[in-house]
C-alpha atoms as a PDB file:
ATOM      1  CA  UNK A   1       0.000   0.000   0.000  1.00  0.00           C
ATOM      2  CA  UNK A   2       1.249   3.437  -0.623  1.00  0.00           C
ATOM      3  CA  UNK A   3       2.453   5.836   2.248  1.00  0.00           C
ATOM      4  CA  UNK A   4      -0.291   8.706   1.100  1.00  0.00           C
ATOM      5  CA  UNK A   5      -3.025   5.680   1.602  1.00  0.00           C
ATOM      6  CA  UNK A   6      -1.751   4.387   4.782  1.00  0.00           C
ATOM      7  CA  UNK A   7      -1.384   8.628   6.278  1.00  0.00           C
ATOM      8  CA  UNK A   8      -5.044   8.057   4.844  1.00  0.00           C
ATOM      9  CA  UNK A   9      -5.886   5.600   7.427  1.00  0.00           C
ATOM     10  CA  UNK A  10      -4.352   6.981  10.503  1.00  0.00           C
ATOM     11  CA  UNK A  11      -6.322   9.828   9.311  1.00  0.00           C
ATOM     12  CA  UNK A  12      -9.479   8.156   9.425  1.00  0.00           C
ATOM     13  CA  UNK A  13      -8.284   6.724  12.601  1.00  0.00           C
ATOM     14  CA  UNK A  14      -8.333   3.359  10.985  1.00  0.00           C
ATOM     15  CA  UNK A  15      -6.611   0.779  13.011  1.00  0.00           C
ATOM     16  CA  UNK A  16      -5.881  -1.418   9.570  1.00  0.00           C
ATOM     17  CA  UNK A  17      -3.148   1.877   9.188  1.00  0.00           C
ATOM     18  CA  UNK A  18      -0.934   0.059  11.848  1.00  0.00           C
ATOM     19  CA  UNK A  19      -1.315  -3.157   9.755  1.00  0.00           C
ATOM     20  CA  UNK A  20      -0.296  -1.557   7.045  1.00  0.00           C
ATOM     21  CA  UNK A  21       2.358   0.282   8.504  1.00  0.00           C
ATOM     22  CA  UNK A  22       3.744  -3.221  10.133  1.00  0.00           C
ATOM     23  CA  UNK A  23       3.226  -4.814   6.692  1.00  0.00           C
ATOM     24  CA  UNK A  24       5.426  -2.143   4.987  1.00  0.00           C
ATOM     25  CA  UNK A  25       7.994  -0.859   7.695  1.00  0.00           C
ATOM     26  CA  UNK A  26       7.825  -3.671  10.019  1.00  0.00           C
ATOM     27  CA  UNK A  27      10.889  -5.370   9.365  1.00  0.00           C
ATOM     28  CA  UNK A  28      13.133  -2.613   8.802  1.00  0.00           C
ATOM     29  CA  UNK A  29      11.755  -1.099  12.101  1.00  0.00           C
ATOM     30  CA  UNK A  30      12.805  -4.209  13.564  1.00  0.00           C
ATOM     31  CA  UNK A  31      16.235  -4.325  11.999  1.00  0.00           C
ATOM     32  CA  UNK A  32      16.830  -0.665  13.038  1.00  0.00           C
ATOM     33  CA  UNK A  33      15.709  -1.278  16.376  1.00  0.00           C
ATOM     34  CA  UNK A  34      17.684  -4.704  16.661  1.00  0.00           C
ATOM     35  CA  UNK A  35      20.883  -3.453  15.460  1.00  0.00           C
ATOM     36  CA  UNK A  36      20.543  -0.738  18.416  1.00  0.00           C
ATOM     37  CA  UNK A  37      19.426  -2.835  21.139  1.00  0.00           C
ATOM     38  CA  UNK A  38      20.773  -6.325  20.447  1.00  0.00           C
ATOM     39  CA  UNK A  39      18.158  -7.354  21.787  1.00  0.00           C
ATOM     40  CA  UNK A  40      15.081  -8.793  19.884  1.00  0.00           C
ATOM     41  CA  UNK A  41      12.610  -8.186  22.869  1.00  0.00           C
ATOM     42  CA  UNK A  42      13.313  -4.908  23.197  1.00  0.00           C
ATOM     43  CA  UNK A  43      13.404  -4.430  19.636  1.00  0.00           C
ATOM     44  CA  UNK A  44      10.005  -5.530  19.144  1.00  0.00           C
ATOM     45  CA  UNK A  45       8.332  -3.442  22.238  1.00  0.00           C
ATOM     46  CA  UNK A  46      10.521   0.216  20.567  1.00  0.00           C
ATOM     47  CA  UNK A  47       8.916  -1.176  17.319  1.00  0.00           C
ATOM     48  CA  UNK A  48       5.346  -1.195  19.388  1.00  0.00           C
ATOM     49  CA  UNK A  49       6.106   1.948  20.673  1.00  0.00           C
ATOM     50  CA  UNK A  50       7.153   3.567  17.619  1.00  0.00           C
ATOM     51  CA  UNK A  51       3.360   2.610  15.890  1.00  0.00           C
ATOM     52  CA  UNK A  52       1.621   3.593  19.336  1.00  0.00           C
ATOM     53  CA  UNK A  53       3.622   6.982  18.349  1.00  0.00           C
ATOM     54  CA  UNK A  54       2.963   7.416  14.945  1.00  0.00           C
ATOM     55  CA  UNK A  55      -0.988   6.514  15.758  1.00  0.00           C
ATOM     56  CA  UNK A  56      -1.196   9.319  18.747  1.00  0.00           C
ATOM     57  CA  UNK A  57       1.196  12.013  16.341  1.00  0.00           C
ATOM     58  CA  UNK A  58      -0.854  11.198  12.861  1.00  0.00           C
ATOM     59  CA  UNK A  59      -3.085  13.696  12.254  1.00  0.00           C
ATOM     60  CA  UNK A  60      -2.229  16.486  13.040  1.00  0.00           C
ATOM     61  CA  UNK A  61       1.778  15.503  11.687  1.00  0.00           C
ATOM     62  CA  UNK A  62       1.325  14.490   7.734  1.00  0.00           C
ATOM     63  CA  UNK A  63       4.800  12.625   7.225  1.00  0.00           C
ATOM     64  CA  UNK A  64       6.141  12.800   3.807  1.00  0.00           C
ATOM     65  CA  UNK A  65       8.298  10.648   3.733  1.00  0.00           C
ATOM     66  CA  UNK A  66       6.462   8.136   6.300  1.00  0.00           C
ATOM     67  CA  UNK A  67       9.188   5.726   5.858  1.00  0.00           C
ATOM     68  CA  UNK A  68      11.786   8.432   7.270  1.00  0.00           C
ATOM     69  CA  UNK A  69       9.738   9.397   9.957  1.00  0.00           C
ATOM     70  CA  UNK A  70       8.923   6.090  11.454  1.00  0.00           C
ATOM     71  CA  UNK A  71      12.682   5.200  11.128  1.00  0.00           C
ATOM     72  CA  UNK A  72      13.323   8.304  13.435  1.00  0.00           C
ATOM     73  CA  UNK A  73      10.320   7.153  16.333  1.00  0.00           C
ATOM     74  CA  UNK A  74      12.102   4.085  16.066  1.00  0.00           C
ATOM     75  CA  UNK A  75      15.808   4.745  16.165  1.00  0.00           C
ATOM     76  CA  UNK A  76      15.476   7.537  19.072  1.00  0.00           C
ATOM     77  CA  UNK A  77      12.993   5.291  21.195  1.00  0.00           C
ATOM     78  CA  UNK A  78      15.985   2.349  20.586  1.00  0.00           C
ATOM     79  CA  UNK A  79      18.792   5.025  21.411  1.00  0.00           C
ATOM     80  CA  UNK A  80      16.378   5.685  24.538  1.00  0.00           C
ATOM     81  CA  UNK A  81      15.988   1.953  25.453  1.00  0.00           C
ATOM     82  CA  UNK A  82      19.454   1.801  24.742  1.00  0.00           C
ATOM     83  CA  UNK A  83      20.788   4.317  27.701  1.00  0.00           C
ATOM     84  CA  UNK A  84      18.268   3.012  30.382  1.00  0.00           C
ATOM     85  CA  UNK A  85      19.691  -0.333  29.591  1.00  0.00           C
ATOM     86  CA  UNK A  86      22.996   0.433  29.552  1.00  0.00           C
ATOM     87  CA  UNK A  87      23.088   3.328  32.164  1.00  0.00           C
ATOM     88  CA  UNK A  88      25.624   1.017  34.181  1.00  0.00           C
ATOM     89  CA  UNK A  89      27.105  -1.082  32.059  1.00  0.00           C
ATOM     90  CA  UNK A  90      28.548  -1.097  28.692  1.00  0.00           C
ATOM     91  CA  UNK A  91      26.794  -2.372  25.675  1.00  0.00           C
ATOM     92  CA  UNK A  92      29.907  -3.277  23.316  1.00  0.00           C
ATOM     93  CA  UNK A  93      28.020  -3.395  19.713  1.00  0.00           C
ATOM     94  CA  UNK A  94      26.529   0.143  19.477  1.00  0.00           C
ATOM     95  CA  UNK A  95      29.187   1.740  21.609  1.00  0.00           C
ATOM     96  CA  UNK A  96      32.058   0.909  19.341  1.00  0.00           C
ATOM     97  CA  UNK A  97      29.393   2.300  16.316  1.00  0.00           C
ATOM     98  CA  UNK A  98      29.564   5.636  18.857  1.00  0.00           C
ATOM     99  CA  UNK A  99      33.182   6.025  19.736  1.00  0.00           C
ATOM    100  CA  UNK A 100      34.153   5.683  16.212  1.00  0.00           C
ATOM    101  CA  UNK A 101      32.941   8.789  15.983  1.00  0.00           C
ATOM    102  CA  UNK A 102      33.790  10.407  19.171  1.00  0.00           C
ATOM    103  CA  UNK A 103      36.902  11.903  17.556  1.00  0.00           C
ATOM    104  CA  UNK A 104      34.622  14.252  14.638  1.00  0.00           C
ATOM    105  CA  UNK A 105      32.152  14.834  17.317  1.00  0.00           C
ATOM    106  CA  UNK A 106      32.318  15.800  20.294  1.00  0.00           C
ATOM    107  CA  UNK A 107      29.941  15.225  23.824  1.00  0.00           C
ATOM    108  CA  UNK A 108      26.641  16.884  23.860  1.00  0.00           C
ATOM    109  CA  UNK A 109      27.216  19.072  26.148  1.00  0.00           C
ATOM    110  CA  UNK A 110      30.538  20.463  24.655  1.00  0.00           C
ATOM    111  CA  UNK A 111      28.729  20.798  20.905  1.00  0.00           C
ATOM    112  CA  UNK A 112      25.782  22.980  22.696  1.00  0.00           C
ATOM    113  CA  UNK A 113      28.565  24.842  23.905  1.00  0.00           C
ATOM    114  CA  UNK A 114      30.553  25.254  21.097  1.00  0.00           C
ATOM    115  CA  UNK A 115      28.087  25.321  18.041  1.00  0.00           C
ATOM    116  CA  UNK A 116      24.367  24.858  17.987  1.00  0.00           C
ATOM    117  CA  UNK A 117      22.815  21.381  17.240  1.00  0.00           C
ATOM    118  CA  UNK A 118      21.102  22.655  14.097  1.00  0.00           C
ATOM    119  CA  UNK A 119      24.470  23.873  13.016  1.00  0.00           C
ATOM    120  CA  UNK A 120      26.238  20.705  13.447  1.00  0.00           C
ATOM    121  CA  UNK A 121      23.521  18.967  11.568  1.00  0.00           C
ATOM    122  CA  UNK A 122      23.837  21.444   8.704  1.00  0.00           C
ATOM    123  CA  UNK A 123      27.893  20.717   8.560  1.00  0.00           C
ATOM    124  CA  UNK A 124      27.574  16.707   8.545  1.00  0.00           C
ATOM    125  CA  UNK A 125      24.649  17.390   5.383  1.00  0.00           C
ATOM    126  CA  UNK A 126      26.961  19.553   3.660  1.00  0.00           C
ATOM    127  CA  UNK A 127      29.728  16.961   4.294  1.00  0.00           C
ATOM    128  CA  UNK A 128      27.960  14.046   3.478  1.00  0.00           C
ATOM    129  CA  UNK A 129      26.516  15.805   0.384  1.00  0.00           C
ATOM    130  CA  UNK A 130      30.543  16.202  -0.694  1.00  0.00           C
ATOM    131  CA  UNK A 131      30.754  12.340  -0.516  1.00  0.00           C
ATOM    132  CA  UNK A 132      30.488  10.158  -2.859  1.00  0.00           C
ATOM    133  CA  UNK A 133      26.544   8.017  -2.995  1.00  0.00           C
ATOM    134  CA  UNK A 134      28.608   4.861  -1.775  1.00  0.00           C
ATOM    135  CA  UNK A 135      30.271   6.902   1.112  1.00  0.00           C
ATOM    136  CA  UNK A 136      27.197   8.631   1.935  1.00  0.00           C
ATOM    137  CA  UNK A 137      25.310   5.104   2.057  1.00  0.00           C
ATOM    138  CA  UNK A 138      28.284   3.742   3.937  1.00  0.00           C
ATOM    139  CA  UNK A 139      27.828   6.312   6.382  1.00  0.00           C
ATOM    140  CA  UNK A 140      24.833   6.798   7.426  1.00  0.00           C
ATOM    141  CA  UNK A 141      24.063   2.936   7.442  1.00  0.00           C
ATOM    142  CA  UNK A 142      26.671   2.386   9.357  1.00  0.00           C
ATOM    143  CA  UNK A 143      26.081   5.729  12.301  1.00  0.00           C
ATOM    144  CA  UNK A 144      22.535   6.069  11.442  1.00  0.00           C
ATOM    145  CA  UNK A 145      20.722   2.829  11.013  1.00  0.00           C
ATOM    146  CA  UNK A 146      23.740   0.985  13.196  1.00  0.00           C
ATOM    147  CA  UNK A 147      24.787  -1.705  10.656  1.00  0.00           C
ATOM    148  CA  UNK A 148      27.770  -3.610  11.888  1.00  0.00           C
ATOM    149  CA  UNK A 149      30.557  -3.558   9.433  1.00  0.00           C
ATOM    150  CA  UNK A 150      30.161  -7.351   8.068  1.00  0.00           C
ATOM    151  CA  UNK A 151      26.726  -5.765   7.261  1.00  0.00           C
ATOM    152  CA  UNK A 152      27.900  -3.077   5.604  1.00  0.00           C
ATOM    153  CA  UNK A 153      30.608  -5.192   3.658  1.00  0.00           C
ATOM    154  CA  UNK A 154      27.818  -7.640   2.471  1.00  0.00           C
ATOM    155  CA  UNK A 155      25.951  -4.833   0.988  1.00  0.00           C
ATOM    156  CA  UNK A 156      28.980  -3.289  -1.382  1.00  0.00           C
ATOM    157  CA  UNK A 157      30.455  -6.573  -2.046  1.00  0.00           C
ATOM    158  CA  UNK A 158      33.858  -5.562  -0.428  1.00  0.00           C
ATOM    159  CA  UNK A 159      35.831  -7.159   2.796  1.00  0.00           C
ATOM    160  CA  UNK A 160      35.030  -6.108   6.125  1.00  0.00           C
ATOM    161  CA  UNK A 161      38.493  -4.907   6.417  1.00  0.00           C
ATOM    162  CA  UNK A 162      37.847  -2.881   3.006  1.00  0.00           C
ATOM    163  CA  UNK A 163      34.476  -1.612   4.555  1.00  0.00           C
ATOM    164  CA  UNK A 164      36.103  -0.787   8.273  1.00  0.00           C
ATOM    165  CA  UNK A 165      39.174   1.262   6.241  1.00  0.00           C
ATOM    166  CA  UNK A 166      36.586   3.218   4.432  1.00  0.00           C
ATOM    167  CA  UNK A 167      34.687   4.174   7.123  1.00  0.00           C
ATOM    168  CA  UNK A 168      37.662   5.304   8.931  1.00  0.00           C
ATOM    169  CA  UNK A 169      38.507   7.527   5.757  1.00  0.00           C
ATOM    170  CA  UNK A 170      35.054   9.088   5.463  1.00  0.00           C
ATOM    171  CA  UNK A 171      35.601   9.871   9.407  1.00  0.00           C
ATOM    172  CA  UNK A 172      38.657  11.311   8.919  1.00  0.00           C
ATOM    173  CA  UNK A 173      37.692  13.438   6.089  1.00  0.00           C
ATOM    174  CA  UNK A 174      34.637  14.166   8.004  1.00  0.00           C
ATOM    175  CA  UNK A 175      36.988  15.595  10.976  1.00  0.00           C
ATOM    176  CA  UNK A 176      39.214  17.498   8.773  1.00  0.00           C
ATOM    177  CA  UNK A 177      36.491  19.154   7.091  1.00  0.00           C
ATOM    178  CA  UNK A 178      34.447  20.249  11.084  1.00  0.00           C
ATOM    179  CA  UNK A 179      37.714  21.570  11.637  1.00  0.00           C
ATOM    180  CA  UNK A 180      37.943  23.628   8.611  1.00  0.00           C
ATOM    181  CA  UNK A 181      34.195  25.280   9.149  1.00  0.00           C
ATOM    182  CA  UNK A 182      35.817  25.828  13.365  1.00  0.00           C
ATOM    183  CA  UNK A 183      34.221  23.233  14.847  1.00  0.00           C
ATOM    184  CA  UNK A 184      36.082  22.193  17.766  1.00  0.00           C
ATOM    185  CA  UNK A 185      36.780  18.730  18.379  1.00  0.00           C
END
């Protein structure tokens, strides 16, 4: 079913717009969620969550794309699960995916300080626009939707050492290139 048809049905306050929305999204949700958590339990109650969300934000929000926008309820109610689950231990899988970049970007708290979060957001488009479509893919599959980097490797057809040195290039250029605009890492 299209998106516009299934926006129809939350609309209408349909419930067959969650079926839908499972039907369609449902196992990406799941894989975003999964690749967070590592945990398929907690997967599927963020994936819950994240249709309980879209059904109480649907009208008045009119998501174009949908896809996009249920990928975010998901990934920040993951990233959410993620810290209360982790608040006192350490979670190896998405860490590592978060201190590889720890040296572009820098804590919260230091990036409100130095340059706004809208800012920062604008600098990694512009940089990530720079980059090449496989880079860009690479990238945000890899920081975004939390693929490992066997994952990543599978889907260009290269070695996991290939995909692991790339990514380390795209961060590096990615620092270089905050540090040119003044961002201070």
């Amino acid at each position: 079913m299209e998106d516009e048809k299934i926006v129809e049905l939350f609309y209408a306050r349909s419930e067959q717009a969650i079926t839908e929305l499972s039907e369609k999204y449902g196992t990406l949700c799941r894989k975003i969620a999964g690749n967070i958590l590592g945990n398929s339990r907690d997967a599927e109650e963020c994936v819950n969550d994240a249709y309980l969300g879209a059904w109480k934000a649907i009208p008045p929000e009119n998501p174009k794309p949908l896809s996009v926008y249920l990928f975010k309820i998901v990934r920040n109610l993951s990233v959410a699960r993620y810290h209360a689950n982790t608040a006192k231990k350490r979670n190896s899988f998405y860490d590592v995916a978060l201190e590889e970049l720890e040296g572009c970007i820098s804590s919260p708290v230091t990036v409100e300080e130095e340059i706004s979060a809208r800012e920062l957001s604008r600098l990694l488009n512009l940089f990530l626009e720079r980059e090449g479509r496989e880079n860009r893919i690479m990238f945000v599959r890899r920081y975004w939707y939390s693929d490992s980097v066997l994952e990543i490797a599978g889907r260009f057809g290269i070695s996991e050492n290939n995909a692991s040195v790339r990514l380390s290039r795209i961060r590096n250029r990615l620092r270089k290139f905050l540090q040119k605009e003044g961002y201070i890492i």
